[in-house]
N, C-alpha and C. Protein backbone atom coordinates (compact mmCIF):
# COMPACT_ATOMS: atom_id res chain seq x y z
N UNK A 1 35.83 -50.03 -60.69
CA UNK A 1 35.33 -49.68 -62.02
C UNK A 1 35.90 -48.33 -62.45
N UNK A 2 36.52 -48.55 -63.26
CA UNK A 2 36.86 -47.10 -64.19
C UNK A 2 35.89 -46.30 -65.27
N UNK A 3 35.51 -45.44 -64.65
CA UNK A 3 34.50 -44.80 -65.61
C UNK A 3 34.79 -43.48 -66.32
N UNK A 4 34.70 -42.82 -67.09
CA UNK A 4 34.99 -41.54 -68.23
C UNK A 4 33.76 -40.37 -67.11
N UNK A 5 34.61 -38.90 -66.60
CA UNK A 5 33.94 -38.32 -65.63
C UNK A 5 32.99 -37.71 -66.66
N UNK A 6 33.49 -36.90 -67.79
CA UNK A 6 33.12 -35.71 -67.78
C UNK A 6 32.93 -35.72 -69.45
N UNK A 7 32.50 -35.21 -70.58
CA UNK A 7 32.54 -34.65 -71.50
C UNK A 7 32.06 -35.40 -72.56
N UNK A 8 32.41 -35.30 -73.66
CA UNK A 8 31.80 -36.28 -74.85
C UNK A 8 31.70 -37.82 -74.59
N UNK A 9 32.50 -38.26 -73.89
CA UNK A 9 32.22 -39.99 -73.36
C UNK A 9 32.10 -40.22 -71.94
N UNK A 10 31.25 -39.21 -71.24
CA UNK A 10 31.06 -39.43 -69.38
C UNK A 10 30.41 -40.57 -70.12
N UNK A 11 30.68 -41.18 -68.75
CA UNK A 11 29.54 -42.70 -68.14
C UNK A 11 29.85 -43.66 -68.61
N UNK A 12 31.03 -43.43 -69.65
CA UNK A 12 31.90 -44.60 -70.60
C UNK A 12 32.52 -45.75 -69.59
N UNK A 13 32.44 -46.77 -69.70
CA UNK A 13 33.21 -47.82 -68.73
C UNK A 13 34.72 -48.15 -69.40
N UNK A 14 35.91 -48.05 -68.96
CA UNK A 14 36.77 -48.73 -69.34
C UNK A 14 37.45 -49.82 -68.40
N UNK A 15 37.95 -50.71 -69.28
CA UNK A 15 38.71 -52.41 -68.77
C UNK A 15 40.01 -51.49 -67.66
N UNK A 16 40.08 -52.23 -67.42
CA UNK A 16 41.61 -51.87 -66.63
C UNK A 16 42.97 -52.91 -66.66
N UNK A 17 42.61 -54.55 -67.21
CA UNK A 17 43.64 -55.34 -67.33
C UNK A 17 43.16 -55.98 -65.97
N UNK A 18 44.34 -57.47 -66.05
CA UNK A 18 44.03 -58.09 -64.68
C UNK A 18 46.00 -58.34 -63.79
N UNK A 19 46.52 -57.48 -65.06
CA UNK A 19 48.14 -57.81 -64.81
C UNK A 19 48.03 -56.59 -63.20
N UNK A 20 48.51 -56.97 -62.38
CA UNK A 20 48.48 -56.28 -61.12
C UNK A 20 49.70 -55.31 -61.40
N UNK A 21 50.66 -54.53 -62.47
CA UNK A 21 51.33 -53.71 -62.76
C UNK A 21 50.42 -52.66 -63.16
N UNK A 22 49.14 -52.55 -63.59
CA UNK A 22 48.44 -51.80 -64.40
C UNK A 22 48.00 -51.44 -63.47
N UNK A 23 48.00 -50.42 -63.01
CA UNK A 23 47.61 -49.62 -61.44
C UNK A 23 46.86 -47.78 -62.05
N UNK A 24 45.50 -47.93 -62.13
CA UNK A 24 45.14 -46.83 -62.60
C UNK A 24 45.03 -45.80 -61.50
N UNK A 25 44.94 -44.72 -62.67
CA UNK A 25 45.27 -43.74 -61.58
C UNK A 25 43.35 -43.43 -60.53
N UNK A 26 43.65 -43.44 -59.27
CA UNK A 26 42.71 -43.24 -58.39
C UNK A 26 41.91 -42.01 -58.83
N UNK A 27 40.24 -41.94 -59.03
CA UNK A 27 39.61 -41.53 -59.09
C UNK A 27 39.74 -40.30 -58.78
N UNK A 28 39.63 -39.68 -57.34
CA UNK A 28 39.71 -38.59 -56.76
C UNK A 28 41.63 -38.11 -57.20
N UNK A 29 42.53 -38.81 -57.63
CA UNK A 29 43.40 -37.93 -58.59
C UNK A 29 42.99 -37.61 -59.82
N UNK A 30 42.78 -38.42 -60.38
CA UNK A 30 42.03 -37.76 -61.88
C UNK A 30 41.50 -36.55 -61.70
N UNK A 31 40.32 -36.81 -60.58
CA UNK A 31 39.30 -35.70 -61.01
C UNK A 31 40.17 -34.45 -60.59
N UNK A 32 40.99 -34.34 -59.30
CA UNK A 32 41.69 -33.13 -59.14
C UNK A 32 42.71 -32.91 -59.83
N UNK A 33 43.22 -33.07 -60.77
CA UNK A 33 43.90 -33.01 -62.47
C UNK A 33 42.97 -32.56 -63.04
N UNK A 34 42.31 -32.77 -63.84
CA UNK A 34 41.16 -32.11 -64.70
C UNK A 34 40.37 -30.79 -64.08
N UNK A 35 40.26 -30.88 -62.57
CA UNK A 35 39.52 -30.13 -61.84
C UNK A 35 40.60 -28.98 -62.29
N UNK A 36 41.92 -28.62 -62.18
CA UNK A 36 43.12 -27.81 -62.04
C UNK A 36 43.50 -27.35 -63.53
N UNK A 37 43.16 -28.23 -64.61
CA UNK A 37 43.28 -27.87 -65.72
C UNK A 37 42.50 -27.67 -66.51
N UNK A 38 40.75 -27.56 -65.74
CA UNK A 38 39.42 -26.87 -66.25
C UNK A 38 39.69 -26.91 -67.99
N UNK A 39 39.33 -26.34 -68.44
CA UNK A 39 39.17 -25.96 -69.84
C UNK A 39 40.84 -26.18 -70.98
N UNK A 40 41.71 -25.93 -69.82
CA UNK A 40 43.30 -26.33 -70.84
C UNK A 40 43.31 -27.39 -71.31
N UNK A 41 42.12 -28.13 -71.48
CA UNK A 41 42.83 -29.28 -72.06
C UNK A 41 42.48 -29.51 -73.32
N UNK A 42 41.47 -28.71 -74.12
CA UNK A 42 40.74 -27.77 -75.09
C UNK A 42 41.80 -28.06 -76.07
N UNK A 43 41.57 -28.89 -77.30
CA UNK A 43 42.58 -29.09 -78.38
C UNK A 43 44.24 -28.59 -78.02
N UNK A 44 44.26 -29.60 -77.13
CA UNK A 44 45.85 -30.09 -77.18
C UNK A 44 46.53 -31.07 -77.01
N UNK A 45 47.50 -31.32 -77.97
CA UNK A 45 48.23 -32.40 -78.10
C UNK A 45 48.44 -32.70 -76.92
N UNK A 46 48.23 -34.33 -76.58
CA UNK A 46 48.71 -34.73 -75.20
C UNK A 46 48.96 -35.85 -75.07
N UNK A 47 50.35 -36.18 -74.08
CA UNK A 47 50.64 -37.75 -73.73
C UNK A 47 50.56 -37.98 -72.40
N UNK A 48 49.80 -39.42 -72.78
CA UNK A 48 49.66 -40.35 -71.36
C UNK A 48 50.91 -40.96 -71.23
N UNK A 49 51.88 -40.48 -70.67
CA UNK A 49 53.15 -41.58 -70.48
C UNK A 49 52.38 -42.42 -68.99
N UNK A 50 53.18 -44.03 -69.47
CA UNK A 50 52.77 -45.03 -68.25
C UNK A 50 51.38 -45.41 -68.25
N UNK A 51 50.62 -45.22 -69.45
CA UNK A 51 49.68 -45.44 -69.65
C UNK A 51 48.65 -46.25 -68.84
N UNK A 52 48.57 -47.40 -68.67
CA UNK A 52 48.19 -48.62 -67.96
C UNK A 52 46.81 -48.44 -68.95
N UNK A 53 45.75 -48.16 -68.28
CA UNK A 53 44.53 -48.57 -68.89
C UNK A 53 43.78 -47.25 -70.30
N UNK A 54 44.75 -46.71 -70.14
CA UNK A 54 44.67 -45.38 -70.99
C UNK A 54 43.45 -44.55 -70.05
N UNK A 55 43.19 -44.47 -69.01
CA UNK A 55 41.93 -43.41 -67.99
C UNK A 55 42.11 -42.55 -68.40
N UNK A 56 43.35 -41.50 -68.12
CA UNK A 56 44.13 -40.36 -68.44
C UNK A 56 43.29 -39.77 -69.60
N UNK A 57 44.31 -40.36 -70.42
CA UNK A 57 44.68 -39.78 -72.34
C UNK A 57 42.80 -39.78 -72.55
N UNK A 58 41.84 -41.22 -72.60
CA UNK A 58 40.62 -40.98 -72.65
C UNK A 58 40.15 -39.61 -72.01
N UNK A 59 39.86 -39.84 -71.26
CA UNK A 59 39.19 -38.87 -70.18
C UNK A 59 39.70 -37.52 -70.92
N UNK A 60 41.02 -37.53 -71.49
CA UNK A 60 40.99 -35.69 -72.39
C UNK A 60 40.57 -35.91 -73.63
N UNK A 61 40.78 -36.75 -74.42
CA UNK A 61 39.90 -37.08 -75.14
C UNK A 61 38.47 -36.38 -74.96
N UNK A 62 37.75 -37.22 -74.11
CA UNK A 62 36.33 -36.95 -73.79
C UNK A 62 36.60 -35.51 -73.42
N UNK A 63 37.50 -34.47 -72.89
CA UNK A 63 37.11 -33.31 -72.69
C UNK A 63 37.68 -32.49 -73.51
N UNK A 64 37.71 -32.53 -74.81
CA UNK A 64 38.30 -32.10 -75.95
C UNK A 64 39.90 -31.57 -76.33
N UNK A 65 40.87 -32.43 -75.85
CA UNK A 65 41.94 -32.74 -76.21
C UNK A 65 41.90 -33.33 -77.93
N UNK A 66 42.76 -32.52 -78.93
CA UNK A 66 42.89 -32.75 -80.13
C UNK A 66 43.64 -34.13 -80.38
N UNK A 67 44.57 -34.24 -79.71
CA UNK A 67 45.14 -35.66 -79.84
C UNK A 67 45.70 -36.28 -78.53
N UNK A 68 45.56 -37.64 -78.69
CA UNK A 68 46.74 -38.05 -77.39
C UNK A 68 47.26 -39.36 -78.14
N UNK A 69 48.64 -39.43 -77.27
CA UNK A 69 49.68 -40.67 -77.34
C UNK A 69 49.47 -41.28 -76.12
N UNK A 70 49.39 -42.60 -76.26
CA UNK A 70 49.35 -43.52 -75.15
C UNK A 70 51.06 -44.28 -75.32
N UNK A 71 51.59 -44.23 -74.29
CA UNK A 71 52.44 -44.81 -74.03
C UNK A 71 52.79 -45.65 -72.97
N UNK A 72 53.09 -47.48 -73.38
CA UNK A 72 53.26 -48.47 -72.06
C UNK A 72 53.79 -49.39 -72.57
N UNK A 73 54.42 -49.82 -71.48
CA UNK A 73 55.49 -51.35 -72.19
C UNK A 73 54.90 -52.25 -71.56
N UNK A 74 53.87 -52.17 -71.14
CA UNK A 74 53.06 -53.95 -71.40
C UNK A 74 52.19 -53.53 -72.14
N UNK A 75 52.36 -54.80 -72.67
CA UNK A 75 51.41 -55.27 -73.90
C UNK A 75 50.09 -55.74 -73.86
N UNK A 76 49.68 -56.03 -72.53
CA UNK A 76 48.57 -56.11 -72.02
C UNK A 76 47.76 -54.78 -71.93
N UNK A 77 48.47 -53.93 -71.41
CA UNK A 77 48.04 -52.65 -70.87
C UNK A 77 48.01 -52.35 -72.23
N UNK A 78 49.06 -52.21 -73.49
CA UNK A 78 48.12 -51.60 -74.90
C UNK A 78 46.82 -52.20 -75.40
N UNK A 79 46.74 -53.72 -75.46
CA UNK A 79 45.78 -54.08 -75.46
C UNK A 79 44.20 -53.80 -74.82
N UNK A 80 44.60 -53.26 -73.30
CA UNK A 80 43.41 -52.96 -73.00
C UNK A 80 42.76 -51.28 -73.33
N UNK A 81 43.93 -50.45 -73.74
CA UNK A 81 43.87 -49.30 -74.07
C UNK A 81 43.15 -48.92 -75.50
N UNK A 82 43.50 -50.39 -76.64
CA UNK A 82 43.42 -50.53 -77.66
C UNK A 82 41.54 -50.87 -77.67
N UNK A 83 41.29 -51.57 -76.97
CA UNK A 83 40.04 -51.88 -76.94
C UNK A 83 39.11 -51.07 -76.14
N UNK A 84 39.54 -50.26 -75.03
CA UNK A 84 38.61 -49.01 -74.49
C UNK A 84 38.47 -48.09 -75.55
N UNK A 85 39.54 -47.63 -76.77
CA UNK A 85 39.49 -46.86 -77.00
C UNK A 85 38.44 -46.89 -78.64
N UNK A 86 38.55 -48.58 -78.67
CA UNK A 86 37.93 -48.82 -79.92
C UNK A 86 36.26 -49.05 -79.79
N UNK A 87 35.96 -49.79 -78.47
CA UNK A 87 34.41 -50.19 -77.41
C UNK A 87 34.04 -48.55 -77.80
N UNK A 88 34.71 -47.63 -77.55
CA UNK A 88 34.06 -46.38 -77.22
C UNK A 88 33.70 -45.32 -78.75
N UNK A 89 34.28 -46.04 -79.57
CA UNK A 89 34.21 -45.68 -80.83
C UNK A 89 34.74 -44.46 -81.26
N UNK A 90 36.25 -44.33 -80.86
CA UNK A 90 37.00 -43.31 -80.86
C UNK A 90 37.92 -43.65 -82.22
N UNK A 91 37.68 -42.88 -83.42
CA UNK A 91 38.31 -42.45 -84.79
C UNK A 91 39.77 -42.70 -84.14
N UNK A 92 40.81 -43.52 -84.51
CA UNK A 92 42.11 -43.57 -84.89
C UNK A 92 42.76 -42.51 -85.61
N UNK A 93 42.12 -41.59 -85.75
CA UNK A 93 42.76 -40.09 -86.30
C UNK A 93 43.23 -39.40 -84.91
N UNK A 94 42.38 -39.96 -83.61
CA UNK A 94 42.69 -39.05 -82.62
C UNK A 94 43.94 -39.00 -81.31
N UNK A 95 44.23 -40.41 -82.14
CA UNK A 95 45.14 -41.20 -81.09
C UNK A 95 46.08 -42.01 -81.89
N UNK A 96 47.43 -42.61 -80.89
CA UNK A 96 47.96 -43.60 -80.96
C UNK A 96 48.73 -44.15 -80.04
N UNK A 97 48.93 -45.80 -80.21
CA UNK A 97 49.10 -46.11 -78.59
C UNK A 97 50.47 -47.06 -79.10
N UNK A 98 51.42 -46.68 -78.48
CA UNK A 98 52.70 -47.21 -78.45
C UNK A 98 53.05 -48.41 -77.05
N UNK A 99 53.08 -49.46 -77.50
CA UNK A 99 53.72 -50.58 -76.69
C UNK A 99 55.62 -50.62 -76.89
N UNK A 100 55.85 -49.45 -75.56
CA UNK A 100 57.34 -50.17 -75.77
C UNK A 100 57.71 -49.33 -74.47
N UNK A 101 59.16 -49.09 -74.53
CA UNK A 101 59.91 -48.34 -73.38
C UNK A 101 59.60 -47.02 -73.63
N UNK A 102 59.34 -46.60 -72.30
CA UNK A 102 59.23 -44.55 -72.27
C UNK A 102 60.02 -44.28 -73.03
N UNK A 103 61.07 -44.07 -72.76
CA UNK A 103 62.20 -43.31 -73.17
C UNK A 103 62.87 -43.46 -74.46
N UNK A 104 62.59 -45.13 -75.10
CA UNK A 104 62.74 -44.68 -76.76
C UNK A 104 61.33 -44.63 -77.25
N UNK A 105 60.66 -44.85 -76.87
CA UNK A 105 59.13 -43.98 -77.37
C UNK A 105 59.41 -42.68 -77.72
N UNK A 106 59.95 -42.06 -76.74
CA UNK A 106 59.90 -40.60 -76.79
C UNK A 106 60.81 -40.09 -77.97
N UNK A 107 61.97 -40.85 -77.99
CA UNK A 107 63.06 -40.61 -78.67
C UNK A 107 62.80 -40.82 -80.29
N UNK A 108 61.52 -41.94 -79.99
CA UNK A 108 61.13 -42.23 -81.71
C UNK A 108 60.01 -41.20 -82.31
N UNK A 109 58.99 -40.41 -80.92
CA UNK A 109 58.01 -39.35 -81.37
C UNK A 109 58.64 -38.20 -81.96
N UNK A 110 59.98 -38.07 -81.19
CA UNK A 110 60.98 -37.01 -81.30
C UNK A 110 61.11 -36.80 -82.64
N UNK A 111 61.65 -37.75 -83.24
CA UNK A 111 61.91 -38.30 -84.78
C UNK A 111 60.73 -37.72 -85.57
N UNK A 112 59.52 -38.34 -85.18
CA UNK A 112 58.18 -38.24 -85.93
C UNK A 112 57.84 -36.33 -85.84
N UNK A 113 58.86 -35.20 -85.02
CA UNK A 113 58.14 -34.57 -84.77
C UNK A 113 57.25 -34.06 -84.25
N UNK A 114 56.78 -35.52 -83.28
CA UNK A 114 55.88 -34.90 -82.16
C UNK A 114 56.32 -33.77 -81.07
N UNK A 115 55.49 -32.74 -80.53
CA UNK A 115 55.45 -31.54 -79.50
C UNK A 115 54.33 -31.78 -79.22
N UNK A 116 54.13 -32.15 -77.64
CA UNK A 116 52.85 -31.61 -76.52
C UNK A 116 53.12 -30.70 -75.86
N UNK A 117 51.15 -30.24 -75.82
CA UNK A 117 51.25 -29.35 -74.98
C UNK A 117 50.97 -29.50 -73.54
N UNK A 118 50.33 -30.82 -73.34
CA UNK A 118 50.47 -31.45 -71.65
C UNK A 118 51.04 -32.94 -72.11
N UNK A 119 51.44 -33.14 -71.12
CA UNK A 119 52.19 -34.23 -70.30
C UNK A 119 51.74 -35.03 -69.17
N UNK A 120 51.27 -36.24 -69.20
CA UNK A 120 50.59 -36.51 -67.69
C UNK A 120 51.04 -37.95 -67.88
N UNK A 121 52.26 -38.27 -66.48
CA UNK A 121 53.11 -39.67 -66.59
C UNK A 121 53.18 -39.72 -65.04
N UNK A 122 52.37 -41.14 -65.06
CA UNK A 122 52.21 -41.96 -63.64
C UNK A 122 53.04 -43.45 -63.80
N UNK A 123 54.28 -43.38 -63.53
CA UNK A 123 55.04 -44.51 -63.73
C UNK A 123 55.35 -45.33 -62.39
N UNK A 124 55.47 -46.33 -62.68
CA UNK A 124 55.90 -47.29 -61.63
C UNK A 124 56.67 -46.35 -60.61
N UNK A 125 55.76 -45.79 -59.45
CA UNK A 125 56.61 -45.72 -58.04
C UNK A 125 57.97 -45.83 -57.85
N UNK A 126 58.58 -46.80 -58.15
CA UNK A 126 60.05 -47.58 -58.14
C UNK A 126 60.79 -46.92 -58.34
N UNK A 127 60.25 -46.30 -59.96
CA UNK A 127 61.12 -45.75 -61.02
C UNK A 127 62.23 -45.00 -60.37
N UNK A 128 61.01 -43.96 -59.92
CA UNK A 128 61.41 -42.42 -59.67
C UNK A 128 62.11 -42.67 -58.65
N UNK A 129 62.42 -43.46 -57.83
CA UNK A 129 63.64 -43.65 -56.69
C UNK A 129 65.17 -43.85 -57.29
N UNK A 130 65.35 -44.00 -58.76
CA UNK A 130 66.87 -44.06 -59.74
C UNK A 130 66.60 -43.77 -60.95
N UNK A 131 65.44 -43.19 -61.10
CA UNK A 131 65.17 -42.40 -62.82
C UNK A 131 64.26 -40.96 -63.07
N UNK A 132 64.57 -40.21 -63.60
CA UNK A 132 63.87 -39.29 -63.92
C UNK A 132 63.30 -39.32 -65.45
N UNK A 133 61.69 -39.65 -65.59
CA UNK A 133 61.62 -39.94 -66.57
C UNK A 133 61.46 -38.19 -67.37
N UNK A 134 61.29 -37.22 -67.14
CA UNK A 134 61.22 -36.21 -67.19
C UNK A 134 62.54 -35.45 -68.11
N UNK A 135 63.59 -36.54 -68.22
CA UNK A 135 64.54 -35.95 -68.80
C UNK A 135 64.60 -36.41 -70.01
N UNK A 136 64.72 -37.18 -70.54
CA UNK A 136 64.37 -37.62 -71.96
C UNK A 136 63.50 -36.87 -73.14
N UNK A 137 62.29 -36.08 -71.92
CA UNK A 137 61.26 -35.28 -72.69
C UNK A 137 62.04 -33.83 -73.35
N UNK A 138 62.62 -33.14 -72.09
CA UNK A 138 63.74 -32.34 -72.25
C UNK A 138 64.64 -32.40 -73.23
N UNK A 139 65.80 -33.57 -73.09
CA UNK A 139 66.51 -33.94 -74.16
C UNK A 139 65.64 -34.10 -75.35
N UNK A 140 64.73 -34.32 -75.68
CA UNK A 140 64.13 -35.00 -76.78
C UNK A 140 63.61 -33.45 -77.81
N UNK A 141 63.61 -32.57 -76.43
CA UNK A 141 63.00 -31.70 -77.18
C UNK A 141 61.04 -31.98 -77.16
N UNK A 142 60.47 -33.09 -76.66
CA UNK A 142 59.04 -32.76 -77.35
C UNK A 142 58.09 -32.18 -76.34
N UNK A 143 58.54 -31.28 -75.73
CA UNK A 143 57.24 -30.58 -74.66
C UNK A 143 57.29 -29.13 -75.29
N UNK A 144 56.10 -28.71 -75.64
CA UNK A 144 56.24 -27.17 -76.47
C UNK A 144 56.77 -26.10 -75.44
N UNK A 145 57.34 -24.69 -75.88
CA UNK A 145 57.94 -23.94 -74.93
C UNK A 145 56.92 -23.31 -73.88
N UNK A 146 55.88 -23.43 -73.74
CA UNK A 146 54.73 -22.98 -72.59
C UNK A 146 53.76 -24.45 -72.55
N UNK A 147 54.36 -25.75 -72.93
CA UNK A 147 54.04 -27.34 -72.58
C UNK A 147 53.96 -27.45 -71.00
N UNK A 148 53.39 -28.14 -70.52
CA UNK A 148 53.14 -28.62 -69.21
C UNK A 148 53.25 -29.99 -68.68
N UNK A 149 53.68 -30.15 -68.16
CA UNK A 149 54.30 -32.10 -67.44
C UNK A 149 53.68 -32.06 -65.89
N UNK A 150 52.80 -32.94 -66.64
CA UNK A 150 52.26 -33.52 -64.56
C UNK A 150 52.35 -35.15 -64.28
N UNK A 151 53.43 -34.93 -63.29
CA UNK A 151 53.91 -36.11 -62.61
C UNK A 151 53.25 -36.59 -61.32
N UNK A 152 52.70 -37.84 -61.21
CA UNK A 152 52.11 -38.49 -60.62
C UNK A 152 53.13 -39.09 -59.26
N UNK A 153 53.01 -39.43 -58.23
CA UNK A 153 53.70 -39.97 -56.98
C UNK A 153 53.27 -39.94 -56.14
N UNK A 154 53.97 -40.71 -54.74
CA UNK A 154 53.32 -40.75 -53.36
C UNK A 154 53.79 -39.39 -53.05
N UNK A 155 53.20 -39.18 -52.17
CA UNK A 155 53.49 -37.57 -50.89
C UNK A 155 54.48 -38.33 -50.66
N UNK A 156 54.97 -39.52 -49.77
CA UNK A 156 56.06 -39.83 -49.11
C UNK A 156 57.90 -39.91 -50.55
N UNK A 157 56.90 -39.93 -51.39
CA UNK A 157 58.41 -39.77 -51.84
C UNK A 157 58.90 -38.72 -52.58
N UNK A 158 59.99 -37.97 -52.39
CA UNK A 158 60.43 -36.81 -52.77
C UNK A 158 61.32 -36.92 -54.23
N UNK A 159 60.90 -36.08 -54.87
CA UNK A 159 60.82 -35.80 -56.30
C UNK A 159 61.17 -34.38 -57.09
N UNK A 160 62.66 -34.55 -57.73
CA UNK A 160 62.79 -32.89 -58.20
C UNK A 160 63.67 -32.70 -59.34
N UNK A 161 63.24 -32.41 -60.34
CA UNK A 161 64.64 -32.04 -61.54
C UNK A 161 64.61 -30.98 -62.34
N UNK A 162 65.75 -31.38 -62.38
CA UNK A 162 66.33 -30.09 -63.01
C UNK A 162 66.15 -29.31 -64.47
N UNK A 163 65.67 -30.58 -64.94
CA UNK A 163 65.55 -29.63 -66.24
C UNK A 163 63.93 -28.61 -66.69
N UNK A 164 63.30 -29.01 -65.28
CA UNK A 164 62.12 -28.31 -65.69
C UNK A 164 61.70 -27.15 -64.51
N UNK A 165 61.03 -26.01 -64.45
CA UNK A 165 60.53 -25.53 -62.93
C UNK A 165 59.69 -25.65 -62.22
N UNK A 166 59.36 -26.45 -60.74
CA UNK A 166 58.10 -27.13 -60.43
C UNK A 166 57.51 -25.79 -60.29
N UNK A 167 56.07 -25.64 -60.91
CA UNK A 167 55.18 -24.62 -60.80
C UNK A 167 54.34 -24.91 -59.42
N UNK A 168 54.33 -26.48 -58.98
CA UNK A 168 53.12 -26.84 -58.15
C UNK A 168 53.39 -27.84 -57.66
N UNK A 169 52.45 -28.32 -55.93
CA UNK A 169 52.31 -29.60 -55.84
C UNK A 169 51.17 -29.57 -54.94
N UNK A 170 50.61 -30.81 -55.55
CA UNK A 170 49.12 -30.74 -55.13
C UNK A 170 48.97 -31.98 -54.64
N UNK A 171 48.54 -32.09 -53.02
CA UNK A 171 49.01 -33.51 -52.25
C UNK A 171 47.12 -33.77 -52.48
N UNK A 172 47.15 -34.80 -52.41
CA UNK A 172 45.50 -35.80 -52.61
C UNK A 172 45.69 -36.99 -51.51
N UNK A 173 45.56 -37.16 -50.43
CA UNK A 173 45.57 -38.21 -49.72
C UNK A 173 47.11 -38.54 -49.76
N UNK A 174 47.62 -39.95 -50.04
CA UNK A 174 48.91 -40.41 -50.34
C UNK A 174 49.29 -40.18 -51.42
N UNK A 175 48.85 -39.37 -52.71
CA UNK A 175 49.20 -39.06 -53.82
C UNK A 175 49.49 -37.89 -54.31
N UNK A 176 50.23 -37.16 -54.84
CA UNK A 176 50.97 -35.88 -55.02
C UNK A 176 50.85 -35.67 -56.73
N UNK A 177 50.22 -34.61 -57.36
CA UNK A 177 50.57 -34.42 -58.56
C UNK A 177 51.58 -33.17 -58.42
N UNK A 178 52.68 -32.99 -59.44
CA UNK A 178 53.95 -31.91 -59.43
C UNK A 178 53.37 -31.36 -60.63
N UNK A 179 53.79 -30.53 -60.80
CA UNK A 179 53.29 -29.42 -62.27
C UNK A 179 54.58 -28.85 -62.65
N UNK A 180 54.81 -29.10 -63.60
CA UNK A 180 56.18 -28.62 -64.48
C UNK A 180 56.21 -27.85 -65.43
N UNK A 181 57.12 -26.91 -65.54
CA UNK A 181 56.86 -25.95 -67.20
C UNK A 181 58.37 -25.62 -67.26
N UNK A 182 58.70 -25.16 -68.57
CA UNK A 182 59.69 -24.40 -68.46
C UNK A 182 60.07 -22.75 -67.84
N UNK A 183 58.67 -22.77 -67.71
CA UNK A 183 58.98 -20.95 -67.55
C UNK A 183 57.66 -20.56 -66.71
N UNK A 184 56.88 -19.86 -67.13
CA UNK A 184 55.59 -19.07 -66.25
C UNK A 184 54.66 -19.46 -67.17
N UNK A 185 54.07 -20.94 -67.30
CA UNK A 185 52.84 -21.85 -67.50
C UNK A 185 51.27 -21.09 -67.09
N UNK A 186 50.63 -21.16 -67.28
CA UNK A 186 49.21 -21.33 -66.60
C UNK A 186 49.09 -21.90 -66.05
N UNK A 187 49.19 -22.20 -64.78
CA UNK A 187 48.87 -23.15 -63.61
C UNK A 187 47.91 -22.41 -62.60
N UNK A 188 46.85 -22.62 -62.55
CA UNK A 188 45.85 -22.43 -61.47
C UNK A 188 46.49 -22.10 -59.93
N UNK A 189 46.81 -21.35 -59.04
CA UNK A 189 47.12 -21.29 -58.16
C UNK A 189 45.98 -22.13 -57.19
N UNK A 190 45.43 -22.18 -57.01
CA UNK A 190 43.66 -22.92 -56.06
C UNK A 190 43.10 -24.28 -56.84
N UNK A 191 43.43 -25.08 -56.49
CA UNK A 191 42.45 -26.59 -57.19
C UNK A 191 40.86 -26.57 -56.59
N UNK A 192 40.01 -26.51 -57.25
CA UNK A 192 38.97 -27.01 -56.61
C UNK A 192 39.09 -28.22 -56.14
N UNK A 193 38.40 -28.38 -54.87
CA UNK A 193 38.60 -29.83 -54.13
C UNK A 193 37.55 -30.64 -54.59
N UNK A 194 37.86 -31.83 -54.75
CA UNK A 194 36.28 -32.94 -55.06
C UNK A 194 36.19 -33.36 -53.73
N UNK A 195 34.62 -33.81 -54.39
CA UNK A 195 33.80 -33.71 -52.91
C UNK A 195 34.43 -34.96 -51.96
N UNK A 196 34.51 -34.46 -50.76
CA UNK A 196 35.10 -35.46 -50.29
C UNK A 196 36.38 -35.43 -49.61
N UNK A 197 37.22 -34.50 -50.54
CA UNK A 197 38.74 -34.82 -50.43
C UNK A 197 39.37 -33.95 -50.11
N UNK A 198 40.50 -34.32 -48.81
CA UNK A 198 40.97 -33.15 -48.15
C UNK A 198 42.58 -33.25 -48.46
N UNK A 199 43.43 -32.16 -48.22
CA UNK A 199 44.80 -32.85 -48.96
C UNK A 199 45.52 -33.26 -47.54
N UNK A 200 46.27 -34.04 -48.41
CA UNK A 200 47.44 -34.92 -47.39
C UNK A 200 48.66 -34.39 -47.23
């Protein structure tokens, strides 16, 4: 069960899909993401790249994030994003959810003018073994100049580019969030740990 932790929609239930690609992100990562970005997430533009069930993008939502982009190329997964976000009675002023490829998504927000100020993209595992989706954002221009990118992955697989400076990495069991900025970000040096969870 996917549930909303914290803020204007705790206790909210969202769908998750039944397509076995839609792989949300594990509980105890969420919460140590949010736990690390306490209060930053306070009216700012933000994208869920790799969306799957939209957990993410909601969940800042609910902790007062001014906007988010959902981004996923199944169409299932917009669908179910489309309907958590509508069940929960969330104004379409605050959001929008794009069904297509990362990377001309990005290339078409680019266009529109979009700039975030976080970034949070949990993509297919696979990917990141012959793609960096991280560069497109760069090229594209849409991460603001003190913007933040947190990339989702296993501990076992190693992960690094160039166009951004890893500020961080924060291991959770088999799961690793990286923290990216261009320059000297706000990044919490200390995560509070959730209960429970020791790092890997």
């Amino acid at each position: 069960m996917i549930r909303i932790n914290s803020g204007l929609y705790k206790g909210r239930v969202l769908r998750g899909g039944k397509n076995p690609l839609i792989r949300p992100t594990m509980s105890k990562v969420k919460l140590t993401f949010f736990d690390i970005l306490q209060t930053g997430i306070k009216e700012k533009i933000f994208l869920d790249g790799f969306a799957g069930s939209g957990n993410i993008g909601i969940e800042a939502l609910s902790r007062g994030a001014e906007y988010v982009v959902f981004i996923d190329d199944l169409p299932e997964a917009a669908r179910a994003i489309r309907h958590n976000l509508e069940k929960i009675g969330i104004a379409p002023d605050f959001y929008r959810v794009i069904c297509g490829d990362f990377n001309r998504s990005i290339i078409a927000l680019a266009k529109d003018g979009f700039r975030f100020d976080l970034a949070y993209l949990d993509p297919p595992y696979a990917m990141l073994e012959y793609a960096n989706p991280l560069k497109v954002i760069h090229k594209r221009g849409v991460l603001s100049p003190d913007g933040l990118i947190v990339l989702e992955r296993p501990a076992r697989l190693r992960f690094a580019s160039p166009y951004f400076t890893l500020r961080r990495s924060q291991h959770i069991g088999r799961e690793c969030l990286d923290f990216f900025s261009y320059g000297d970000g706000d990044v919490p040096a200390e995560a509070p740990m959730a209960a429970g969870e020791g790092a890997g």
